[in-house]
Protein backbone atom coordinates (compact mmCIF):
# COMPACT_ATOMS: atom_id res chain seq x y z
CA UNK A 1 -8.44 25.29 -104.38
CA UNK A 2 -9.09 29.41 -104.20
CA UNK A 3 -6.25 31.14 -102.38
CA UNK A 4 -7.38 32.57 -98.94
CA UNK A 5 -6.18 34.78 -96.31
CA UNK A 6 -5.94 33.22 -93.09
CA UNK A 7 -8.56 35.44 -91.60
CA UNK A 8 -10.62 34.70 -94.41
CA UNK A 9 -10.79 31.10 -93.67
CA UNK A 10 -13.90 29.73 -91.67
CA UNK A 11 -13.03 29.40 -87.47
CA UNK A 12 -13.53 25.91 -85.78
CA UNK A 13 -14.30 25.96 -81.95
CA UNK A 14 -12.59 24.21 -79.36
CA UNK A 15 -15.29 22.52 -78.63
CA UNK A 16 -15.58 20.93 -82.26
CA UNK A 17 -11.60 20.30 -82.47
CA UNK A 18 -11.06 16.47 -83.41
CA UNK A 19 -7.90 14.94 -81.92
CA UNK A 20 -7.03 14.22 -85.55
CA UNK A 21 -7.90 17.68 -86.95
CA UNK A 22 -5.25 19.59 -89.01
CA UNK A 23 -2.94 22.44 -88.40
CA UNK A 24 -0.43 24.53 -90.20
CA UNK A 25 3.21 25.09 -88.97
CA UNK A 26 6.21 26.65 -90.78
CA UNK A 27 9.06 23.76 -89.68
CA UNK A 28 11.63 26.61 -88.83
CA UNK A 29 14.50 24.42 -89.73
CA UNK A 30 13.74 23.30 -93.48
CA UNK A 31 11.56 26.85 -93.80
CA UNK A 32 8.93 24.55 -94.95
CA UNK A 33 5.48 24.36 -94.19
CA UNK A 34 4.15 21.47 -92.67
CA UNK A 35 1.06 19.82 -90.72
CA UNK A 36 0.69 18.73 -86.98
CA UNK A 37 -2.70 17.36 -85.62
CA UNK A 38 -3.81 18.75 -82.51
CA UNK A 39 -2.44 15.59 -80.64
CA UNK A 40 0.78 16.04 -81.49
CA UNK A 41 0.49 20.09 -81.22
CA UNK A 42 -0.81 19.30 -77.76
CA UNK A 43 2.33 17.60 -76.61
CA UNK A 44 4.50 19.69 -78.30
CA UNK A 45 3.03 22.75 -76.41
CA UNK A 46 3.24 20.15 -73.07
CA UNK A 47 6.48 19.65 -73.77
CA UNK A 48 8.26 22.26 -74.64
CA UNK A 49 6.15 25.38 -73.34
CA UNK A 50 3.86 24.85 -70.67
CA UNK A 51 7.00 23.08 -68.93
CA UNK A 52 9.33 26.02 -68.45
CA UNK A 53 6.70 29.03 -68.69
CA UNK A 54 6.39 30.90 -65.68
CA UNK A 55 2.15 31.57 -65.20
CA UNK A 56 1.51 34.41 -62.76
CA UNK A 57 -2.23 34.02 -63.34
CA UNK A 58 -4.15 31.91 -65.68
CA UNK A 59 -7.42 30.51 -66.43
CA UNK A 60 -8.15 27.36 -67.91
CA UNK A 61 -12.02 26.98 -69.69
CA UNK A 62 -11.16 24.52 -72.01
CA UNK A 63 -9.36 22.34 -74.21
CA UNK A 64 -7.30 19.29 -73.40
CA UNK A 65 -3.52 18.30 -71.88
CA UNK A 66 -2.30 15.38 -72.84
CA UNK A 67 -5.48 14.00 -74.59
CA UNK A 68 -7.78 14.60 -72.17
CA UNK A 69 -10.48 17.16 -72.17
CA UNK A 70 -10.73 19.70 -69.32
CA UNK A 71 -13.14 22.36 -68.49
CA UNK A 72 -17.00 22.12 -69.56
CA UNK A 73 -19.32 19.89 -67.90
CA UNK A 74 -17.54 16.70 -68.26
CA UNK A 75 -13.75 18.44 -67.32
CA UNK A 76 -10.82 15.31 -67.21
CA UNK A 77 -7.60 15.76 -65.60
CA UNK A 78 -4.06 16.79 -66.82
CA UNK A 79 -0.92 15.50 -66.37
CA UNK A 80 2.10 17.59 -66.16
CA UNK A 81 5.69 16.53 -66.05
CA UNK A 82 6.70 19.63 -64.11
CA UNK A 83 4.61 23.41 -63.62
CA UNK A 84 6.40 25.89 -61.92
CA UNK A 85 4.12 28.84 -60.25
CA UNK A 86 5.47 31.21 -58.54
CA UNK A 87 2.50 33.38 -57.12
CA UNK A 88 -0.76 32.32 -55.83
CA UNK A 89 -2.23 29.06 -57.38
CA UNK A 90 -6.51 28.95 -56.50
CA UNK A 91 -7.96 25.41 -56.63
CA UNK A 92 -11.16 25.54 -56.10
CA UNK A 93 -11.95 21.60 -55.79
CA UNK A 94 -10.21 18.76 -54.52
CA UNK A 95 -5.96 18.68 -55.17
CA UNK A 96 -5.26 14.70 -55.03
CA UNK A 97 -1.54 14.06 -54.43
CA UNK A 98 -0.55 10.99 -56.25
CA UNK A 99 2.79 10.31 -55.12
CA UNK A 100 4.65 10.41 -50.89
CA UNK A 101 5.72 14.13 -50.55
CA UNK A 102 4.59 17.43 -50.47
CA UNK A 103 7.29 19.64 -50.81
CA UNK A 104 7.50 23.74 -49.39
CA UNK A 105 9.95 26.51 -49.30
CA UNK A 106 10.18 26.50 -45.75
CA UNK A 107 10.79 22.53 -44.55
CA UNK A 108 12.38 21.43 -41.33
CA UNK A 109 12.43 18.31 -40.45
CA UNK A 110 10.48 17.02 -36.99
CA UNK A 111 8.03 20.33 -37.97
CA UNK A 112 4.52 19.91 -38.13
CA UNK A 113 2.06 21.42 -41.05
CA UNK A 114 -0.59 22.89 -38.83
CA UNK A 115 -3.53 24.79 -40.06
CA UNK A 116 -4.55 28.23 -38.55
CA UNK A 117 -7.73 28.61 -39.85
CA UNK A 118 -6.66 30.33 -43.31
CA UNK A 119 -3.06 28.55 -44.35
CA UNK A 120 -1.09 25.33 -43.34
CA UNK A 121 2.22 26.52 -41.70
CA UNK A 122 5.47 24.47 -40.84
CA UNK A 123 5.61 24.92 -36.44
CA UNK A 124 7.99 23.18 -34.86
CA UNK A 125 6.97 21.05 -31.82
CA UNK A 126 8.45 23.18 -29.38
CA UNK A 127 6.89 26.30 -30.70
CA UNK A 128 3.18 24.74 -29.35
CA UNK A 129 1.54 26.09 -26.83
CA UNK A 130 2.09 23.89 -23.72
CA UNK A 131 -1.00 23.19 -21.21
CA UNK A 132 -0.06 22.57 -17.35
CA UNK A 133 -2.73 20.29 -16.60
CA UNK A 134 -4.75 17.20 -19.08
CA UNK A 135 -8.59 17.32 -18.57
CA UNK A 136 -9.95 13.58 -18.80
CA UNK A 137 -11.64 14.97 -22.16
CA UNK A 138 -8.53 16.51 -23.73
CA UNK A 139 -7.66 15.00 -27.09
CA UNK A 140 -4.28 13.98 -28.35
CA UNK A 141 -3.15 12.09 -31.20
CA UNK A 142 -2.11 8.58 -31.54
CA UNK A 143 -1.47 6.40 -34.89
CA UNK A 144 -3.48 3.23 -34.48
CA UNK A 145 -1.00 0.73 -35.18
CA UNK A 146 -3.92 -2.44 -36.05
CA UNK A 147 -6.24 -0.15 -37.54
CA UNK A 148 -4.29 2.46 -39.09
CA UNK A 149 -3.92 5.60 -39.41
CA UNK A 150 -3.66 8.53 -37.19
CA UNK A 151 -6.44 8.89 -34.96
CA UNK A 152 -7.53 11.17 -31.39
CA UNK A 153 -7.77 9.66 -28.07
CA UNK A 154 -9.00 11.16 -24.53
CA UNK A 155 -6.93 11.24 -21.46
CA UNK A 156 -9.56 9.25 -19.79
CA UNK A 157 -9.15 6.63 -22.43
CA UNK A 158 -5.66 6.20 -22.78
CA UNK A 159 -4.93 5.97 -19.36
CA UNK A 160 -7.42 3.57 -18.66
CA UNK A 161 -5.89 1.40 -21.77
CA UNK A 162 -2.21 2.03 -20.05
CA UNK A 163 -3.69 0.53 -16.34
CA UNK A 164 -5.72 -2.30 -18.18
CA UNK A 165 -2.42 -3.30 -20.41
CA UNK A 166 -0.17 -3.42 -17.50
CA UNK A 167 2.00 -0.20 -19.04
CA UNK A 168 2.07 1.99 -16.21
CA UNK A 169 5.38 1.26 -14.20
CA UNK A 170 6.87 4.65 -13.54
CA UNK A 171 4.98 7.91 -11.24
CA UNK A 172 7.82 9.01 -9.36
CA UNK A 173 7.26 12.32 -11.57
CA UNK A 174 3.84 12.64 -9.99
CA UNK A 175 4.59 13.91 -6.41
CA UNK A 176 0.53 13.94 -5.52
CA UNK A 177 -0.80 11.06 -7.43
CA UNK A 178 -4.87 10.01 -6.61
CA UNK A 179 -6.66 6.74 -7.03
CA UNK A 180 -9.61 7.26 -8.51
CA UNK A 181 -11.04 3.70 -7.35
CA UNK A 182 -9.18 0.52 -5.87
CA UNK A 183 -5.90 -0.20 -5.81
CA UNK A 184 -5.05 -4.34 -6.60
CA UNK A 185 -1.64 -5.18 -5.34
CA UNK A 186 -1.89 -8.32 -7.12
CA UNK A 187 -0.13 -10.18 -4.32
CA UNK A 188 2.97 -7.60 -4.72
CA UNK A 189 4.64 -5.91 -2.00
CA UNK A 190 4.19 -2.24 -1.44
CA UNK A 191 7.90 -1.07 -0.49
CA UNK A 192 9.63 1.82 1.42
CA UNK A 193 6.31 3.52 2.67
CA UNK A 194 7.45 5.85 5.67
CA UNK A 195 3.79 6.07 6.93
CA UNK A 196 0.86 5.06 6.24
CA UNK A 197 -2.76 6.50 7.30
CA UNK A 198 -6.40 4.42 6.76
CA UNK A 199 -9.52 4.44 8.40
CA UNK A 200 -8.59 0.61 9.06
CA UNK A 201 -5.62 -1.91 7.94
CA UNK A 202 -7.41 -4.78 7.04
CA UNK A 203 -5.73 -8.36 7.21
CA UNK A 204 -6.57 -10.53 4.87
CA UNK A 205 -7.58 -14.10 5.81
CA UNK A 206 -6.01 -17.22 4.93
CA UNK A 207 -7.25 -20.69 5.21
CA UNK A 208 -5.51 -24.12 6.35
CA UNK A 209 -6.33 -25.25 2.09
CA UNK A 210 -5.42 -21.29 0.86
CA UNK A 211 -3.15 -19.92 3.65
CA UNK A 212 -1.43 -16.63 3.17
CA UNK A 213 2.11 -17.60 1.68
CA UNK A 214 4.93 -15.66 1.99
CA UNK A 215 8.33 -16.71 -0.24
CA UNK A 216 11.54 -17.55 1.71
CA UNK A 217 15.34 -16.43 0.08
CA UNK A 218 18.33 -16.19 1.70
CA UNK A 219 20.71 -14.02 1.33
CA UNK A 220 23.57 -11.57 2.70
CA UNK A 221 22.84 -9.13 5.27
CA UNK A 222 22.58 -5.35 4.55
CA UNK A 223 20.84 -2.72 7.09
CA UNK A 224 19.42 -5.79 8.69
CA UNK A 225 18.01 -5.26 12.39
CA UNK A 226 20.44 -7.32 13.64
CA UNK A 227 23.26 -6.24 11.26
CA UNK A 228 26.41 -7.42 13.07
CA UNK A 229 24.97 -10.47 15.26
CA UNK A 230 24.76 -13.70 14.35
CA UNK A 231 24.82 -15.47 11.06
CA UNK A 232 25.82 -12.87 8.33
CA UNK A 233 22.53 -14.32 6.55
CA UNK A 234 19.16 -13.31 6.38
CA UNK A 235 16.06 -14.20 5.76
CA UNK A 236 13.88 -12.78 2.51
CA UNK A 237 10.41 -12.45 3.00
CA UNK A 238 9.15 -12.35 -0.80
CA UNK A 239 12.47 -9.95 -1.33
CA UNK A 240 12.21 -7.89 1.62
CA UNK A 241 15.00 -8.33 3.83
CA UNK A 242 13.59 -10.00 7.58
CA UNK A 243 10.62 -7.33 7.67
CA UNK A 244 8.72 -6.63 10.97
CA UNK A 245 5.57 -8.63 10.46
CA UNK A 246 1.86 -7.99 11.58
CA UNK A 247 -0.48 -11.32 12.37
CA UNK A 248 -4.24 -11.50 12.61
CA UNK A 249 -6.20 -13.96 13.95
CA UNK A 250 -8.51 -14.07 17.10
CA UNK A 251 -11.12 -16.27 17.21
CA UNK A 252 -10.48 -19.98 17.91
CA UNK A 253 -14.00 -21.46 18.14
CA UNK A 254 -14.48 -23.54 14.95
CA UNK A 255 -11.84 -25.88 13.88
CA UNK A 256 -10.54 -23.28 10.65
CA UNK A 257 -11.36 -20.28 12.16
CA UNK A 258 -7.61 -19.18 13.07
CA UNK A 259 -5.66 -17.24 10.69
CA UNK A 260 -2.97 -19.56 8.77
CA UNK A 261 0.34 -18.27 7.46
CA UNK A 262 3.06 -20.11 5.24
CA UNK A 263 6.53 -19.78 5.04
CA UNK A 264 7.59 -21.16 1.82
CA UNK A 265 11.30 -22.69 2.01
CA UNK A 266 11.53 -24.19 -1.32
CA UNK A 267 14.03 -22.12 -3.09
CA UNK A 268 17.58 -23.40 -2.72
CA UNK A 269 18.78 -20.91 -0.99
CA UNK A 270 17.31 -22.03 2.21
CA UNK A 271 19.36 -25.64 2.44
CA UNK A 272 20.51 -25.51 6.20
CA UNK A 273 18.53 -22.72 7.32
CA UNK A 274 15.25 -23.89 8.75
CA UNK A 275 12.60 -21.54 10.05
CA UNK A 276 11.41 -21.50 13.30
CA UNK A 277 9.20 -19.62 15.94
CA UNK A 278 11.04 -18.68 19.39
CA UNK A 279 9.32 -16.59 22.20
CA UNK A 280 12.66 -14.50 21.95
CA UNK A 281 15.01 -13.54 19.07
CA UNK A 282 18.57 -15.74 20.88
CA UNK A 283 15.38 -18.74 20.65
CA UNK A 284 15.63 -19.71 24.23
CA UNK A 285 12.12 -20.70 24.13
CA UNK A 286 10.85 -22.62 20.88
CA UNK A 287 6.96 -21.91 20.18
CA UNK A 288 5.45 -24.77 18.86
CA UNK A 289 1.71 -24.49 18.73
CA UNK A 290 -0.14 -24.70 16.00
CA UNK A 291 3.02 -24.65 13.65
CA UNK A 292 3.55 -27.33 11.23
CA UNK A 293 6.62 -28.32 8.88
CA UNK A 294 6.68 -29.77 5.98
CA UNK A 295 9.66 -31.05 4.13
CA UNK A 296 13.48 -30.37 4.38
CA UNK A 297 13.85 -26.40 3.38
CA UNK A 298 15.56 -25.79 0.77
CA UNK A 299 14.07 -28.85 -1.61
CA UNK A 300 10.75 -28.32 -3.49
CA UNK A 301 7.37 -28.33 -1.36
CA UNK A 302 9.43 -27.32 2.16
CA UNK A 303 7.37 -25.13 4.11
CA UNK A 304 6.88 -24.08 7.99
CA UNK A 305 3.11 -23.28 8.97
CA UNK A 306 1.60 -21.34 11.88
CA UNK A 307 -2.36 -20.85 12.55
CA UNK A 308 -2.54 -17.08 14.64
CA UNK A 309 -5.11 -17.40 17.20
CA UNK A 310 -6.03 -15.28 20.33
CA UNK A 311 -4.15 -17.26 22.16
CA UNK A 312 -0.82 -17.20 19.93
CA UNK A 313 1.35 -14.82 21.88
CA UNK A 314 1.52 -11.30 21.15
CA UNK A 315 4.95 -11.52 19.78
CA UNK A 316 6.94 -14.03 17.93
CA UNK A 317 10.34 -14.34 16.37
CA UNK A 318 10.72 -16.22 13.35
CA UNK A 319 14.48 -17.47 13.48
CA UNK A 320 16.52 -19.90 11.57
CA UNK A 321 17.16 -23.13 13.90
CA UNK A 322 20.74 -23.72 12.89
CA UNK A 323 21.99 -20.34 13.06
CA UNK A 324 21.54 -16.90 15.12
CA UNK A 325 19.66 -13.77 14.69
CA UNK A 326 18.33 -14.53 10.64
CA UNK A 327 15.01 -13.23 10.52
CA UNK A 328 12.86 -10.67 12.81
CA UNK A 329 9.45 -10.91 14.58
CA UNK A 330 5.94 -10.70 14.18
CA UNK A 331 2.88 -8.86 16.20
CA UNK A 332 0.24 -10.61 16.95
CA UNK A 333 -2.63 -8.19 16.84
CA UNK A 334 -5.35 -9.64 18.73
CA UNK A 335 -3.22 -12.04 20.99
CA UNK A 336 -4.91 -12.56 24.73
CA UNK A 337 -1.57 -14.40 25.86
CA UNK A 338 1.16 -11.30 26.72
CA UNK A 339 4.63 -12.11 26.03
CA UNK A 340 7.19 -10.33 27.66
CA UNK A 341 11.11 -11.45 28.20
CA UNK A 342 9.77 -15.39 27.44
CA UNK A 343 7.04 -15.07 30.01
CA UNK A 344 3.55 -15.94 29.01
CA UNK A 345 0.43 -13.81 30.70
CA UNK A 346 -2.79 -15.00 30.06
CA UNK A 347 -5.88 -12.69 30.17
CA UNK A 348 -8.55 -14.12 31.52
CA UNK A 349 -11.62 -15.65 29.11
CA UNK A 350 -14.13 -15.19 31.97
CA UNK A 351 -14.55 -13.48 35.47
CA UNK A 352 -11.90 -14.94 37.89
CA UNK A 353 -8.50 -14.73 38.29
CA UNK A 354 -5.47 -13.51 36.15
CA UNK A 355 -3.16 -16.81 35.62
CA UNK A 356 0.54 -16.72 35.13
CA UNK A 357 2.32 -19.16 33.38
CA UNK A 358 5.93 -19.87 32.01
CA UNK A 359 8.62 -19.02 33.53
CA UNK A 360 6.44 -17.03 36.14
CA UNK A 361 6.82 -18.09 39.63
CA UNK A 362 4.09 -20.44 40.57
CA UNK A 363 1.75 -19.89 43.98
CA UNK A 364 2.15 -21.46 46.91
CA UNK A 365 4.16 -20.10 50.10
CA UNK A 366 7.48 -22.04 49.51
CA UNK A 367 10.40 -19.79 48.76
CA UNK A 368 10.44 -17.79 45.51
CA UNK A 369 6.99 -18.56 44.95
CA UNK A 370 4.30 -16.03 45.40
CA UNK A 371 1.29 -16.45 47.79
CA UNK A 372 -2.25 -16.22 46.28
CA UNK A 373 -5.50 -14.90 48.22
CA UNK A 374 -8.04 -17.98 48.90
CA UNK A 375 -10.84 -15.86 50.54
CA UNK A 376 -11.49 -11.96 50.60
CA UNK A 377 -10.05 -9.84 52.88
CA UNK A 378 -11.86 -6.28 54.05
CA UNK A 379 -10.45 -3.07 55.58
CA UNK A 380 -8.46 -3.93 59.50
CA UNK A 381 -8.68 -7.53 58.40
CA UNK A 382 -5.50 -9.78 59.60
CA UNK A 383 -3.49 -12.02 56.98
CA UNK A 384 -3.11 -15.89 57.91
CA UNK A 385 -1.05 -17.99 56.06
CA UNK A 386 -3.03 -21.42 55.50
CA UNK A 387 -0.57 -24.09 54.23
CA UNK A 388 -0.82 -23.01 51.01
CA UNK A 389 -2.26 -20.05 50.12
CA UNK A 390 -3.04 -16.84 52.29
CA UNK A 391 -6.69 -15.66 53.93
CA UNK A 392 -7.86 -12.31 55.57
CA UNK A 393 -8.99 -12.73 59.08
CA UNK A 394 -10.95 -10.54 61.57
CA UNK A 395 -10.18 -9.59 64.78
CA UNK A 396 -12.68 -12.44 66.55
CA UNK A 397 -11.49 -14.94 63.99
CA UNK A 398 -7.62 -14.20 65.14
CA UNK A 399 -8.89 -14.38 68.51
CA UNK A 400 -10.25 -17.49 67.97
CA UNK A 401 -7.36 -19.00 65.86
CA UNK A 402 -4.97 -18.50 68.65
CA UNK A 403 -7.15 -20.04 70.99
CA UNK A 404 -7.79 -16.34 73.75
CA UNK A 405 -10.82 -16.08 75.63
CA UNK A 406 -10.92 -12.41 77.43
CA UNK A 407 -12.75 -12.65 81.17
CA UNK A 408 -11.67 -13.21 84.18
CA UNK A 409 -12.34 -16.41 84.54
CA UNK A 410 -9.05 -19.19 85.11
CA UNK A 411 -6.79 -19.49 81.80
CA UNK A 412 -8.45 -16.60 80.28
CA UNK A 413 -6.56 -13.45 79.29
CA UNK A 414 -7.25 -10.32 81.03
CA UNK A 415 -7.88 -7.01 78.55
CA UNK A 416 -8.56 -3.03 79.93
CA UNK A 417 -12.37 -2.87 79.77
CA UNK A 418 -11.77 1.17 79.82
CA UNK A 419 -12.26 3.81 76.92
CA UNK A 420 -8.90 5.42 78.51
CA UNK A 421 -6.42 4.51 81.22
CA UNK A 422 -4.26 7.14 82.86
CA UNK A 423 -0.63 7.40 84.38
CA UNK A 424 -0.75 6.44 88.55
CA UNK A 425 -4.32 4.65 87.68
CA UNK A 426 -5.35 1.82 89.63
CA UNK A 427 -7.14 -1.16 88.10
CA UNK A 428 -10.11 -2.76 89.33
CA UNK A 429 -11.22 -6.05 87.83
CA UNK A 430 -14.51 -6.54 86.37
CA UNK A 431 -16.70 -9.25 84.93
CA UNK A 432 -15.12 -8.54 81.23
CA UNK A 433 -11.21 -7.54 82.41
CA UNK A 434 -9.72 -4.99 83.84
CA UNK A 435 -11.18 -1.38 84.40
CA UNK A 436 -8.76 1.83 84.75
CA UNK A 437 -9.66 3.71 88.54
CA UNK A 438 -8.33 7.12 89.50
CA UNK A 439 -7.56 7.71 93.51
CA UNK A 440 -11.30 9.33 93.76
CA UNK A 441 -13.12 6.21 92.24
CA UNK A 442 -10.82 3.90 94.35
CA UNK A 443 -11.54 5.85 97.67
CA UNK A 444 -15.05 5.45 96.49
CA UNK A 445 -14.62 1.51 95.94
CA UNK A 446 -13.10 0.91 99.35
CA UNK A 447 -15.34 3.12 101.43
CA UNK A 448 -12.22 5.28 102.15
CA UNK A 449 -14.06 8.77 103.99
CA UNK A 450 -11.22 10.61 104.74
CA UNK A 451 -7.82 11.56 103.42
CA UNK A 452 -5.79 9.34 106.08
CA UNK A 453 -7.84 6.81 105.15
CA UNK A 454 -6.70 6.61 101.97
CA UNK A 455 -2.97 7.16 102.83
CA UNK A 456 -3.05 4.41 105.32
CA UNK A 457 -4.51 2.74 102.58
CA UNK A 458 -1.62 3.53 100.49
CA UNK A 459 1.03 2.61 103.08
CA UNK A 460 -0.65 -0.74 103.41
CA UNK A 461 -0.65 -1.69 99.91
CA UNK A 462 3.38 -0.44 99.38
């Protein structure tokens, strides 16, 4: 084999470089000359230079790490154990992070990396911009806990998914919230509403087979209306303590037309504390119609019933039997019965007369009773009293009821038949009574001519 220079010896390209190929290297601790093959010059290189040297800017065309071939039209990929660079690093493709972290110079933790159109920056959550009101198309972020991942949602979505889910329990921090359709209580109460304003209050109808139910507790008074009286006890109407109640109901025609409430009395708490309905809250008066019981309260299935109809009084007071002062009353809207201290006014149904019942006192002319009208009476008419009842009278009827007949005939009574009678008058009698006659018309009557005439006249009659 000729000696050559180095230079002298024919070049090889990258391109043509076997992993198996050949090179020269002086071993620099034996001073001895040795081979490598490009696989193991490639790792060696890896290894011990590429791993600590600091790259400010480099290009890569060719050649292979580890094995694999990069650059050209079929370019693999690397793998280093560590690179350092500390200036800019360009990658003009894809950058796929095998393992959990990403690691920067400036890291704190609850930042987020957000991008700014050029660079992704660490910003900490309370360096965003804040927004003072949420359009129903603003998007925020959400990690989809079934399908995975983190993923946007609209206002308008999520809080429809909060209302449909139940999730919603808390808008005291909304001081002007809107409904932007119905509102389903659900059969819950709405509590501690100062006032309320509607076009209407509907009530809501309940059936004899599907009355409206309300749940009965019992338990200690606190604030109650009558907080002091009575049993220290109160009735619970589905938790609220003895409320003021409203009743509908008018019409009575068909046989399930009235409105039916039901006071349920099964939880134990009600043993020995039946409820009633009273016309007044000490329950002088017990009101009985149309109210059913059912059971002994306190045991499973125990229930009192009322059906509200327009002629269920206009208030009620639902009271425990046993003990005073328990519950509160109830209004009956469209009641056509008046109740007022226990006493019952009917209005009418048809033309005729107002009736009183109850404790009202009844007609008739005995004492304490009070006298009704059984005919009309008309301007100057007189009043009779007629066994019963009372009557208007004119003046001929009077006349005639006490039996005087005005003439001048025997037994009948005597009456001035003048327009006006004056003082020193005389009276002459004529065929309907008595007529009024001053000393001219009298001279006049008796043919008197002259003025001694007259005073005989006068002498003569004393």
């Amino acid at each position: 084999m000729p000696v050559q220079k180095i230079s002298e010896m024919t070049a090889i390209t990258g391109s043509t470089t076997a992993s198996d190929d050949l090179f020269l290297v002086v071993d620099s601790s034996t001073n001895i000359t040795k081979k490598i093959t490009r696989a193991e010059l490639n790792n060696a290189i890896e290894q011990d230079v590429i791993a600590s040297i600091d790259i400010t800017t480099a290009n890569i065309d060719g050649g292979t790490i580890d094995g694999v071939t990069i650059g050209g039209s079929s370019a693999g990929a690397g793998t280093f154990t560590s690179m350092q660079i500390n200036n800019n690093c360009v990658i003009t493709g894809d950058l796929t992070v095998t393992g959990d972290d990403i690691t920067m110079g400036t890291n704190t933790a609850g930042n987020l990396l957000i991008a700014d159109g050029t660079n992704f920056n660490s910003v900490a959550v309370g360096s965003l911009s804040e927004i003072s009101t949420v359009a129903s198309d603003d998007v925020l972020l959400c990690v989809d806990t079934s399908g995975g991942g983190l993923k946007r949602i609209t206002r308008a979505t999520l809080t429809a998914g909060l209302a449909a889910t139940g999730a919603i329990t808390n808008i005291v921090e909304d001081t002007t919230p809107q409904l932007g359709g119905d509102l389903d209580g659900q059969d819950k109460n709405l509590e501690n509403v100062v006032l309320s304003s509607a076009s209407s209050h509907a009530g809501r109808y309940g059936s004899s087979s599907a009355p409206i139910t309300f749940t009965v507790t019992v338990a200690s008074k606190s604030g109650h209306p009558y907080q002091g009286d009575g049993s220290g006890l109160a009735y619970l109407l589905n938790g609220l303590q003895s409320p003021a109640l409203t009743f509908y109901g008018v019409d009575n025609v068909t046989s399930d037309s009235g409105y039916y409430y039901r006071f349920d009395q099964s939880d134990s708490s009600n043993g020995g504390h039946p409820l009633r309905f009273y016309l007044d809250a000490d329950k002088t008066t017990a009101f009985t119609t149309g109210v059913t019981t059912n059971g002994t309260a306190g045991s499973s299935g125990a229930y009192t019933q009322i059906v509200v109809t327009e002629d269920t009084p206009s208030i009620l007071y639902y009271q425990c039997s046993n003990h005073g002062y328990m519950g509160n009353h109830a209004v009956v809207l469209g009641s056509n019965k008046i109740n007022h201290s226990e006493a019952l006014i009917d209005m009418p149904t048809s033309s005729g007369t107002l009736a009183l019942t109850s404790q009202l006192p009844t007609s008739g002319i005995s004492s304490g009773n009070v006298a009704t009208f059984t005919s009309g009476a008309v301007d100057n008419d007189f009043l009779r009293i007629d066994g019963t009842s009372i009557e208007g009278r004119s003046a001929s009827e009077v006349l005639s009821d006490i039996g005087v007949t005005f003439g001048i005939a025997n037994t009948n009574t005597v009456k001035i038949d003048s327009s006006s009678v004056a003082n020193g008058e005389f009276a002459k009698f004529t065929a309907n009574g008595l007529e009024s006659r001053s000393v001219a018309e009298l001279s006049s009557d008796i043919g008197a001519a002259t003025t001694d005439d007259i005073i005989a006249l006068s002498i003569a009659l004393g």
